[in-house]
C-alpha atoms as a PDB file:
ATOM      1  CA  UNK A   1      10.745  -7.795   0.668  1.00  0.00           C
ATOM      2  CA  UNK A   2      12.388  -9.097   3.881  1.00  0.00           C
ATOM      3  CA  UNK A   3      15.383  -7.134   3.234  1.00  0.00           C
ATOM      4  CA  UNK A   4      13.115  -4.000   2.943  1.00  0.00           C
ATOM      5  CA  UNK A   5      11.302  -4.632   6.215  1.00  0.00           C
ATOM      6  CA  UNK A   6      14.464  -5.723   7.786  1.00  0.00           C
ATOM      7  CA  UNK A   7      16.048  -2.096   6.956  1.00  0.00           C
ATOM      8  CA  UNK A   8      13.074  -0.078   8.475  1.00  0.00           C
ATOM      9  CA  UNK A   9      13.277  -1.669  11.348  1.00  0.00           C
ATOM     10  CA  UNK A  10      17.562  -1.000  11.848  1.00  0.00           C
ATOM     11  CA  UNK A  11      18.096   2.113  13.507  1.00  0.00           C
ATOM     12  CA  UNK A  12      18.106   5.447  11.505  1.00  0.00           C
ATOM     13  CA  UNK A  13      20.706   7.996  12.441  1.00  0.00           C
ATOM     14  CA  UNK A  14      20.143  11.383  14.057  1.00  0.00           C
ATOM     15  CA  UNK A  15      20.221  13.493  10.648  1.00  0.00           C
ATOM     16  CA  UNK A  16      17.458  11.224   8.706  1.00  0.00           C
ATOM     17  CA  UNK A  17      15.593  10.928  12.065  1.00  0.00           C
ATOM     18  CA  UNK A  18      15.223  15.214  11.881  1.00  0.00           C
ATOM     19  CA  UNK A  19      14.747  14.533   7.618  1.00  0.00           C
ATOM     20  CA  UNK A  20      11.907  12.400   8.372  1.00  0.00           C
ATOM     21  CA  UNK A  21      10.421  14.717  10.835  1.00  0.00           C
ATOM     22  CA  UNK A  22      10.536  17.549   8.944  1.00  0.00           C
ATOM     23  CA  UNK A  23       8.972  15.337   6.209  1.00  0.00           C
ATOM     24  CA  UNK A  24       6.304  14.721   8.299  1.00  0.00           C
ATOM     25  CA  UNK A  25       5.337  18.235   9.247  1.00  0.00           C
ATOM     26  CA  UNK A  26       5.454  19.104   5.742  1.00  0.00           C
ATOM     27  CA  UNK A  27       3.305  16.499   4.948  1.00  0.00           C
ATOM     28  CA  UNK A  28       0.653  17.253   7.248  1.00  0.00           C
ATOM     29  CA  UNK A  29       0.736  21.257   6.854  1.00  0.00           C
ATOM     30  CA  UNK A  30       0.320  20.347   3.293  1.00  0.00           C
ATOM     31  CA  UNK A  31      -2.542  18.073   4.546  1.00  0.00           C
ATOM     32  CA  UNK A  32      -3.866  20.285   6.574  1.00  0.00           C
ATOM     33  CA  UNK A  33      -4.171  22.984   4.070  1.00  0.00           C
ATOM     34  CA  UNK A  34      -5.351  20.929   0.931  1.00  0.00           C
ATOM     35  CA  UNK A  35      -8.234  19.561   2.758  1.00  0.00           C
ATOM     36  CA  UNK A  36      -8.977  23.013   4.758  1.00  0.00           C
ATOM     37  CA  UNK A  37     -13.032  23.639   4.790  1.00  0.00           C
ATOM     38  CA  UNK A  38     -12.112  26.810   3.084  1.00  0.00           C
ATOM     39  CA  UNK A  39     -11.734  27.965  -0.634  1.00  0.00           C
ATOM     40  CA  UNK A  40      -8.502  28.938  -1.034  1.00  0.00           C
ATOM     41  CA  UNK A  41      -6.227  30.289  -3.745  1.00  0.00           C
ATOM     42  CA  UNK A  42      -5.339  27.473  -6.525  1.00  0.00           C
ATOM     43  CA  UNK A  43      -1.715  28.252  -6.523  1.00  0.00           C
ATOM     44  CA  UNK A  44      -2.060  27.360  -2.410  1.00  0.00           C
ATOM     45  CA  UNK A  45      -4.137  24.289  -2.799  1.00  0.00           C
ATOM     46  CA  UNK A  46      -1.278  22.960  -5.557  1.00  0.00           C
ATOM     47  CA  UNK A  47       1.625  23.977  -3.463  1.00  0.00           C
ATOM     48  CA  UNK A  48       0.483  22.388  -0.175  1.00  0.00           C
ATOM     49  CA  UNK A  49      -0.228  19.396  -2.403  1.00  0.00           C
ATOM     50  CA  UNK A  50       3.735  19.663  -3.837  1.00  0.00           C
ATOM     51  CA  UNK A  51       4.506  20.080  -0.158  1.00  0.00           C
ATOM     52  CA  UNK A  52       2.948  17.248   1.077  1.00  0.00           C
ATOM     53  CA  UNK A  53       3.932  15.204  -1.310  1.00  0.00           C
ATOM     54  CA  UNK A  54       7.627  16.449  -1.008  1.00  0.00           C
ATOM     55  CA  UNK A  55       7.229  15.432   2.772  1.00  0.00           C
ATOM     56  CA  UNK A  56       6.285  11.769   2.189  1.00  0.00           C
ATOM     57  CA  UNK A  57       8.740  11.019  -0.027  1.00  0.00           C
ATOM     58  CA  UNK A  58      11.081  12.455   1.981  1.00  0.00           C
ATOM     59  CA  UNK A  59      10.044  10.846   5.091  1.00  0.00           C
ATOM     60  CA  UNK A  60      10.164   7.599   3.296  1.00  0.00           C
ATOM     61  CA  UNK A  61      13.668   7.898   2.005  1.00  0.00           C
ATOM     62  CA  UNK A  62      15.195   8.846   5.298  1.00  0.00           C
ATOM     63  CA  UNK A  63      13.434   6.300   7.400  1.00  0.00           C
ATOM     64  CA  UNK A  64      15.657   3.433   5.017  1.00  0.00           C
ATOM     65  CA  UNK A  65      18.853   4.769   5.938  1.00  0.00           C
ATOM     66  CA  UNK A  66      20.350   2.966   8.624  1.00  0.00           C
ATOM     67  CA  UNK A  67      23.419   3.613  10.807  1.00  0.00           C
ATOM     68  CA  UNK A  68      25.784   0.549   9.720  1.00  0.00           C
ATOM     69  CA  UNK A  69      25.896  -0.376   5.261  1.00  0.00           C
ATOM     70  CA  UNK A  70      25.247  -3.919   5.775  1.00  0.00           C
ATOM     71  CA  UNK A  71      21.581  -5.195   6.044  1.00  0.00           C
ATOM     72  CA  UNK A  72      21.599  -8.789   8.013  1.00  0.00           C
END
């Protein structure tokens, strides 16, 4: 577990750091829309669920990659 921690906190390089941003606009547009006060379409509500999920995961991923392949 220290390992894990230890590799989130290394710096991330410039393409994972855009990844995870993306990620997270995804995620919250997907948010955003799933939880919307309005009744919309099914086949919205399920893809801004897909999306949002698609943007954590991907947010996740790219915030472990670090700029050097050895973890101290």
């Amino acid at each position: 577990m220290r390992k894990i921690v230890k590799r989130v906190q290394e710096p991330t390089p410039k393409f994972f750091r855009k990844i995870r941003n993306i990620g997270l606009i995804l995620t919250g547009i997907g948010g955003a829309i799933v939880t919307a006060p309005v009744v919309l379409p099914a086949v919205v509500t399920a893809a801004a669920g897909y999306a949002a999920l698609a943007g954590a995961i991907a947010s996740i991923i790219s915030q472990t990659a670090v700029a050097n392949d050895r973890v101290r």
